[in-house]
C-alpha atoms as a PDB file:
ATOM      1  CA  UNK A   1       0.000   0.000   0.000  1.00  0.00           C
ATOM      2  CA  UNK A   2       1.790   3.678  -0.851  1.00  0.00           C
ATOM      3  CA  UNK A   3       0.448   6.644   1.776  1.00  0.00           C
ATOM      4  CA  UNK A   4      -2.062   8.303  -0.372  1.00  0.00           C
ATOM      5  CA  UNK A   5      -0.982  11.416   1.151  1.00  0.00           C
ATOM      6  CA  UNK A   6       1.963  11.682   0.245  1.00  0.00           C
ATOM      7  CA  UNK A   7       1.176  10.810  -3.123  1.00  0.00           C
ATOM      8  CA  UNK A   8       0.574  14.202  -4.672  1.00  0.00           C
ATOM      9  CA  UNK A   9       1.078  12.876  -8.662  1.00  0.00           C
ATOM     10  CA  UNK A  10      -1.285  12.410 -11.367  1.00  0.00           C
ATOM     11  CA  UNK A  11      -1.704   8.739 -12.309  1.00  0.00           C
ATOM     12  CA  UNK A  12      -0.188   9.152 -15.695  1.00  0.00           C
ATOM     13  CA  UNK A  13       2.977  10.475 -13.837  1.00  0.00           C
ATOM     14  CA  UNK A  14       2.723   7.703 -11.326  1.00  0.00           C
ATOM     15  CA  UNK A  15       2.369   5.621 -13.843  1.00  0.00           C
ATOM     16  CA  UNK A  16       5.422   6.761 -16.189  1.00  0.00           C
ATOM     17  CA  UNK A  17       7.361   7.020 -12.648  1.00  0.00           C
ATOM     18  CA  UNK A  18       6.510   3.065 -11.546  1.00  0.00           C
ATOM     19  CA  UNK A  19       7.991   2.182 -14.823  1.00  0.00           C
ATOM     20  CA  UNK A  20      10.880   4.057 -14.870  1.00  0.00           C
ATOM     21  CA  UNK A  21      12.047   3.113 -11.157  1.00  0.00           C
ATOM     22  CA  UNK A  22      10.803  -0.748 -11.853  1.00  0.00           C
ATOM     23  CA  UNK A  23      12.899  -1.389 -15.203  1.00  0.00           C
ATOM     24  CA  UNK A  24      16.245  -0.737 -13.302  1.00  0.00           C
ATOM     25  CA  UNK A  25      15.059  -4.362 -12.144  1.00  0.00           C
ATOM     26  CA  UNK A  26      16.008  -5.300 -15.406  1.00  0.00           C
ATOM     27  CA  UNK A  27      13.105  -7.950 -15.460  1.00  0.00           C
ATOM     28  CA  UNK A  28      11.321  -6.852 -18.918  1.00  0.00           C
ATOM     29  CA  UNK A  29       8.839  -3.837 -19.363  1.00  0.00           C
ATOM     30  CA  UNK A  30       6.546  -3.250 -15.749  1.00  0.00           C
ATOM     31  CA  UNK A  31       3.289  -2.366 -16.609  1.00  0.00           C
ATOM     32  CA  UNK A  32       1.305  -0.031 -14.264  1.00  0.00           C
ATOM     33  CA  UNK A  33      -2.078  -1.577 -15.082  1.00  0.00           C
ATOM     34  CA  UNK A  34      -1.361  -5.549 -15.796  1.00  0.00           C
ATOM     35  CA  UNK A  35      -5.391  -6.013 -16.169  1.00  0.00           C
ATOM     36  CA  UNK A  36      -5.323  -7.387 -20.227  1.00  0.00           C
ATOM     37  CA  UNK A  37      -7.078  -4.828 -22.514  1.00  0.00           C
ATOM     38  CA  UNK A  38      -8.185  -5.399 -25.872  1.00  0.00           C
ATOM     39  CA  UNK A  39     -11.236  -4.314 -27.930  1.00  0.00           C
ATOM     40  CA  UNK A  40     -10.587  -7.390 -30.752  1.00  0.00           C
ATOM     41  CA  UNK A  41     -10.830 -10.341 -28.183  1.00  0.00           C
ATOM     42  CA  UNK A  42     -12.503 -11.883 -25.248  1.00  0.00           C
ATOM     43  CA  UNK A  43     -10.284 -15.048 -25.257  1.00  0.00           C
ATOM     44  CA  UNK A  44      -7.244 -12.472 -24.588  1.00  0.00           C
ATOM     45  CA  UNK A  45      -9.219 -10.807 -21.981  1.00  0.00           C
ATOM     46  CA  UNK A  46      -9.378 -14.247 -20.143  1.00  0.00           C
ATOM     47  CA  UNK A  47      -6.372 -14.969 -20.889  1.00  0.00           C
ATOM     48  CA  UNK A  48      -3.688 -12.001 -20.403  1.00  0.00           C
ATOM     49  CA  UNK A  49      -0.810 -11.668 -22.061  1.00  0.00           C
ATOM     50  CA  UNK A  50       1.088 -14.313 -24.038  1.00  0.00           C
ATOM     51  CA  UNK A  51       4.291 -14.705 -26.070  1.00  0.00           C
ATOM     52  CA  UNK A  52       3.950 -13.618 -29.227  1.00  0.00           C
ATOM     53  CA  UNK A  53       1.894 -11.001 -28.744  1.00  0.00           C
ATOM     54  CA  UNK A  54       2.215  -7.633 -30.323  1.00  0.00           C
ATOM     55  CA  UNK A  55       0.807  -4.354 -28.789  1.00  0.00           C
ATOM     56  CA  UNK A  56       2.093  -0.909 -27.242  1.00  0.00           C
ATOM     57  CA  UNK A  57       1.906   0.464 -23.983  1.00  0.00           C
ATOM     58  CA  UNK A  58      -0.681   3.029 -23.111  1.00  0.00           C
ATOM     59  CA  UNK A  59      -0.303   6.565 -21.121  1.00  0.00           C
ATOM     60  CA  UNK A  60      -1.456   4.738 -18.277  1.00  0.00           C
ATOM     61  CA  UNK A  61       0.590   1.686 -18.257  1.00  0.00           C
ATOM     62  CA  UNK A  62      -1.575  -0.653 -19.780  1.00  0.00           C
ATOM     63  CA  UNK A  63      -0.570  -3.132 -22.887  1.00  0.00           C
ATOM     64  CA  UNK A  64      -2.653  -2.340 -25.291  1.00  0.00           C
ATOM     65  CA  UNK A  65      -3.190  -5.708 -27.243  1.00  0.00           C
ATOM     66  CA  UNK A  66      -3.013  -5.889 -31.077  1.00  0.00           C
ATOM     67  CA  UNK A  67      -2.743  -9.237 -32.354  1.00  0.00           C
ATOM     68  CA  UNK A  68      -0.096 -12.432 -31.030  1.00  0.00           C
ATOM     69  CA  UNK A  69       2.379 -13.820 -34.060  1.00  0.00           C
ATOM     70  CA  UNK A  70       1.623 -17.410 -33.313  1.00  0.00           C
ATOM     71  CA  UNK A  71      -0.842 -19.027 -35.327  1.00  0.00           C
ATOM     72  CA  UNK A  72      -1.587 -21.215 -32.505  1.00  0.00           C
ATOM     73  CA  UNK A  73      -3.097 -18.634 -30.727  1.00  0.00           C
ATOM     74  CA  UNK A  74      -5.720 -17.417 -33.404  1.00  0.00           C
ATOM     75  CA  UNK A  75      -8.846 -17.630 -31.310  1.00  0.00           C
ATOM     76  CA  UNK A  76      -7.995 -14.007 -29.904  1.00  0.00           C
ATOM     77  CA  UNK A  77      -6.198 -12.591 -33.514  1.00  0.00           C
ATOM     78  CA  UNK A  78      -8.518 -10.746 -36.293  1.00  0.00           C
ATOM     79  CA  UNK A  79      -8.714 -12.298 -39.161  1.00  0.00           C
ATOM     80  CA  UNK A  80      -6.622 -12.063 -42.295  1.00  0.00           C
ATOM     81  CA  UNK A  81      -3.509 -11.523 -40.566  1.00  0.00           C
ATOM     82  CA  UNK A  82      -1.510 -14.794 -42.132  1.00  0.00           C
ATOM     83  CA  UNK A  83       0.807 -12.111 -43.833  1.00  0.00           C
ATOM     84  CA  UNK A  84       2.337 -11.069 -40.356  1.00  0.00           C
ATOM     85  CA  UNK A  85       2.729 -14.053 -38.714  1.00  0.00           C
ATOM     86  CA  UNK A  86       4.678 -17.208 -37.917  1.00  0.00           C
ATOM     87  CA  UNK A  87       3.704 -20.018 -40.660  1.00  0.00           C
ATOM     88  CA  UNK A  88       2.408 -23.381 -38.614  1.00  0.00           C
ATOM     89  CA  UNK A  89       5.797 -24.853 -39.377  1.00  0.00           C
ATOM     90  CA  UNK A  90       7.293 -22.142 -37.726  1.00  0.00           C
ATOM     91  CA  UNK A  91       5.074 -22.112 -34.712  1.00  0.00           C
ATOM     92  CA  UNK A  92       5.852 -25.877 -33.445  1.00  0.00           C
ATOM     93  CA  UNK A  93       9.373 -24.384 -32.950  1.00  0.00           C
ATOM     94  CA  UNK A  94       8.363 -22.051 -30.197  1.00  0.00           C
ATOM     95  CA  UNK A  95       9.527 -23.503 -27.015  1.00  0.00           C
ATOM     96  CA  UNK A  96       8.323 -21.893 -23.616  1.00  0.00           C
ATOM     97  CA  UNK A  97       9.724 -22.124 -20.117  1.00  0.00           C
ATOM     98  CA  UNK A  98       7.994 -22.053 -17.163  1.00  0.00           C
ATOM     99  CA  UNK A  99       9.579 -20.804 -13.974  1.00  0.00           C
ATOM    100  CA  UNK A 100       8.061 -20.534 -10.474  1.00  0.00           C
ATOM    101  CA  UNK A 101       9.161 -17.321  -9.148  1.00  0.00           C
ATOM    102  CA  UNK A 102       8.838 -17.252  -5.249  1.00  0.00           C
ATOM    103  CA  UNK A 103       9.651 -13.398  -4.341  1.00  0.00           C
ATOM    104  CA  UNK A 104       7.100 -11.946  -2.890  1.00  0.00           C
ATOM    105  CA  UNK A 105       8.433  -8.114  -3.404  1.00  0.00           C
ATOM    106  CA  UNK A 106      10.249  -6.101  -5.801  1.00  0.00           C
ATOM    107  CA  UNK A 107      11.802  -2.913  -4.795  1.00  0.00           C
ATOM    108  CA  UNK A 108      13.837  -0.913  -6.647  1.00  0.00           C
ATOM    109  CA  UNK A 109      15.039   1.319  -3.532  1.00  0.00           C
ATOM    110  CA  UNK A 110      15.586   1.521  -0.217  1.00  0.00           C
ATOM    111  CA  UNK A 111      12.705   1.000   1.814  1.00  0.00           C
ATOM    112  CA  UNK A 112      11.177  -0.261   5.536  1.00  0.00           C
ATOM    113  CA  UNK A 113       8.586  -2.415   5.868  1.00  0.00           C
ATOM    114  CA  UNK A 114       6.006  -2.350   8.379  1.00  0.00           C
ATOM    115  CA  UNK A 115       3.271  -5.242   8.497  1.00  0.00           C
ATOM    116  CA  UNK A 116      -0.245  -4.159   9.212  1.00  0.00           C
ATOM    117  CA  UNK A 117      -3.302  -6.000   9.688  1.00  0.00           C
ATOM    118  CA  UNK A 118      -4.870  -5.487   6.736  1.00  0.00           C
ATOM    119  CA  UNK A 119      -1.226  -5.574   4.625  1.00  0.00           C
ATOM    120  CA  UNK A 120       2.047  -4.068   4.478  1.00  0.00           C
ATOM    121  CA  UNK A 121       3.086  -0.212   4.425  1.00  0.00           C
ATOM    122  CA  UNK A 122       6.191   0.745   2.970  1.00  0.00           C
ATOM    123  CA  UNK A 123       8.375   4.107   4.378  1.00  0.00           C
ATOM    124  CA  UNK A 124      11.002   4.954   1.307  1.00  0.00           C
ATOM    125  CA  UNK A 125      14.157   6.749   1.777  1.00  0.00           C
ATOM    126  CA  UNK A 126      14.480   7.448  -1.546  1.00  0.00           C
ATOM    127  CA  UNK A 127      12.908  10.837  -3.498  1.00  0.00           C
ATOM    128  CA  UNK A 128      11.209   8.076  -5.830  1.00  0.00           C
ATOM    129  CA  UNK A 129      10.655   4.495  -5.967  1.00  0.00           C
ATOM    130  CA  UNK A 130       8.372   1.638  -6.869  1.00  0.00           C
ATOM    131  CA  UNK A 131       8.133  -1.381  -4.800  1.00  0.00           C
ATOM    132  CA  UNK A 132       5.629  -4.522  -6.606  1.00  0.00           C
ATOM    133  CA  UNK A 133       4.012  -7.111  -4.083  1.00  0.00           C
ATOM    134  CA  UNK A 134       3.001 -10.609  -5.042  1.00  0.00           C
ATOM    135  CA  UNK A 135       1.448 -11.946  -2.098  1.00  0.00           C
ATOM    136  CA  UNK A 136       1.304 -15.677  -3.595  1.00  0.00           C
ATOM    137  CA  UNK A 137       4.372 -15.184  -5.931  1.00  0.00           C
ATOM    138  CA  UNK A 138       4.284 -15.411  -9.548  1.00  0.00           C
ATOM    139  CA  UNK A 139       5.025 -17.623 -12.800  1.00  0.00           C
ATOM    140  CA  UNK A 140       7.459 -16.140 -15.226  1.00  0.00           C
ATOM    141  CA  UNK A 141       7.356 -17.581 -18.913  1.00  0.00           C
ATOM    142  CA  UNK A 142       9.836 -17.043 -21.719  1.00  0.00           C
ATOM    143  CA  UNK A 143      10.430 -17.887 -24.971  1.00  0.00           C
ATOM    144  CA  UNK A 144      13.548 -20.212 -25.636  1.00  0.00           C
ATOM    145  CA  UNK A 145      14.227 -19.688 -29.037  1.00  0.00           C
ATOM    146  CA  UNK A 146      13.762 -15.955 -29.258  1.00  0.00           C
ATOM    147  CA  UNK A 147      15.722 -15.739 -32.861  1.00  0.00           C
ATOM    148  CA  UNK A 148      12.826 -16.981 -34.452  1.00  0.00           C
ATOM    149  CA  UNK A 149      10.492 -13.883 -32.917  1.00  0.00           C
ATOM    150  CA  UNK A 150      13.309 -11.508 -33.618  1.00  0.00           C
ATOM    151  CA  UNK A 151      13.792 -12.453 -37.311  1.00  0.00           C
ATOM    152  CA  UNK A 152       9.980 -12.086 -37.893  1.00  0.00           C
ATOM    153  CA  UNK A 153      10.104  -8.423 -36.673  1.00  0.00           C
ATOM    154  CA  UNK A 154      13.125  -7.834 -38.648  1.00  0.00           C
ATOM    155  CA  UNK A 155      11.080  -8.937 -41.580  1.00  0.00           C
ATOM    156  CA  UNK A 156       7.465  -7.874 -40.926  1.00  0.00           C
ATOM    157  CA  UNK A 157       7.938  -5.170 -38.158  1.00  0.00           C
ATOM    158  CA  UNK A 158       7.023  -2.213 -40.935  1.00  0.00           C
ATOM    159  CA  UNK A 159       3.795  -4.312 -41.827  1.00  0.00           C
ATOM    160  CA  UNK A 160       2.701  -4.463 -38.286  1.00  0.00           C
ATOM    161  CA  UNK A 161       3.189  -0.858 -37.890  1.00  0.00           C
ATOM    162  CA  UNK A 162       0.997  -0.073 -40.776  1.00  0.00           C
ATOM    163  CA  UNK A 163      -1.476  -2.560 -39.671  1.00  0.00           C
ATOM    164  CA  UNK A 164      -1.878  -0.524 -36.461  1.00  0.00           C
ATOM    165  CA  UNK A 165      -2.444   2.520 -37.543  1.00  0.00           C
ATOM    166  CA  UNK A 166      -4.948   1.049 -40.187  1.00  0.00           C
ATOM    167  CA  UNK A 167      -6.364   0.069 -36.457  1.00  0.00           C
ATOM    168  CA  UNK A 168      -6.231   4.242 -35.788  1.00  0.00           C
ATOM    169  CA  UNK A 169      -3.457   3.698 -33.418  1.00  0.00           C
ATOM    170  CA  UNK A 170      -1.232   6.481 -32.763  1.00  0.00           C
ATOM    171  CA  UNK A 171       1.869   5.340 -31.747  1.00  0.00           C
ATOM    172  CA  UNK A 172       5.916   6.570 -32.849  1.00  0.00           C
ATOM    173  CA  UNK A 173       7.814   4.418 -34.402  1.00  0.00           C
ATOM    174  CA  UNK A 174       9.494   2.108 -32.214  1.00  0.00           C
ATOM    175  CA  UNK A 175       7.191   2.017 -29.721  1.00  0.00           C
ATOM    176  CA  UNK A 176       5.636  -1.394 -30.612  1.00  0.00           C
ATOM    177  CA  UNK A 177       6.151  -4.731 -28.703  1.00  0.00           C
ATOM    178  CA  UNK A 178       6.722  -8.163 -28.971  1.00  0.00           C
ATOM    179  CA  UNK A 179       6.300 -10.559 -26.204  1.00  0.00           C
ATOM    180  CA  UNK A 180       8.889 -12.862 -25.437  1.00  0.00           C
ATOM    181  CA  UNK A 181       8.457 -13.271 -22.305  1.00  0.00           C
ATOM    182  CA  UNK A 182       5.942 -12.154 -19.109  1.00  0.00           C
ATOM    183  CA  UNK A 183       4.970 -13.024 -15.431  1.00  0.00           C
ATOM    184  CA  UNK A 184       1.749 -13.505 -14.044  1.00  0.00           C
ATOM    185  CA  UNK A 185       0.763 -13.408 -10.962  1.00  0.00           C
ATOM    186  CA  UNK A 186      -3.061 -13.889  -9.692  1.00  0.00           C
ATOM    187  CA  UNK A 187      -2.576 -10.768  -7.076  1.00  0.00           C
ATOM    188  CA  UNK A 188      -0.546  -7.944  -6.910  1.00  0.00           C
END
């Protein structure tokens, strides 16, 4: 729990600030709002992200999902999007890991902790920090053979950009993801 008082920020800055602090964790991109968005699928929403998917982060921290490159996972894809991703053959190559990951905080600074009855509080000694609590853990996943992913955004990256802005997207140029690997975690 942060001290709402002393939390004078908008959420868009708190949100740009949690990100900043958490990546010097150097554990992939932290997203602010991990709840799955995306207007194309309900699988996904169930779901969450997966590797292979392709999307861009929002102002307020949120992936915004716009299709995954493995044709194995076309239940939550539009259709007629064979052109920018991985051919079946290519797909049963994907190899995933699965890694139980027993830390139950990440902190990027300094910082106390005090436990209350109703959960934790947190006193930083830092001008800025994040801290991310996972009460029951989490389960990282990652792709094994990521060359695969990388050469098909080498090759098709310029096609997915123009197929999200033909979804009215505005993004900047390299501001588009791929997912090789994530962590979930069923509370945070």
């Amino acid at each position: 729990m942060i001290d709402p008082v002393q939390t004078t920020s908008s959420p868009r800055t708190i949100a740009e600030k949690y990100t900043r602090t958490m990546l010097k964790c150097l554990t992939g991109y932290p997203l602010y709002e991990p709840t799955p968005f995306s207007e194309f699928s309900e699988e996904y929403l169930r779901e969450g992200i997966r590797a292979g998917d392709v999307g861009f982060i929002t102002e307020d921290g949120t992936f915004d999902f716009l299709f995954n490159i493995r044709p194995s996972q076309n239940e939550i894809n539009s259709p007629n999007l064979q052109s920018l991703i991985l051919q079946e053959s290519e797909d049963v190559r994907v190899s995933l890991t699965e890694k139980l990951c027993l830390q139950r905080a990440i902190s990027t600074i300094p910082s106390k902790r005090k436990d209350l009855i109703h959960g934790n509080r947190y006193t930083c000694s830092e001008p800025e920090g994040a801290i991310l609590e996972l009460p029951e853990g989490a389960t990282r996943f990652e792709v094994r053979n990521k060359l695969l992913f990388k050469e098909l955004a080498i090759h098709r990256g310029v096609e997915w950009y123009k197929y999200t802005m033909e979804r009215e997207r505005d993004i900047t140029n390299g501001s588009l993801y791929l997912v090789t690997s994530y962590t979930k975690a069923t509370h945070w």
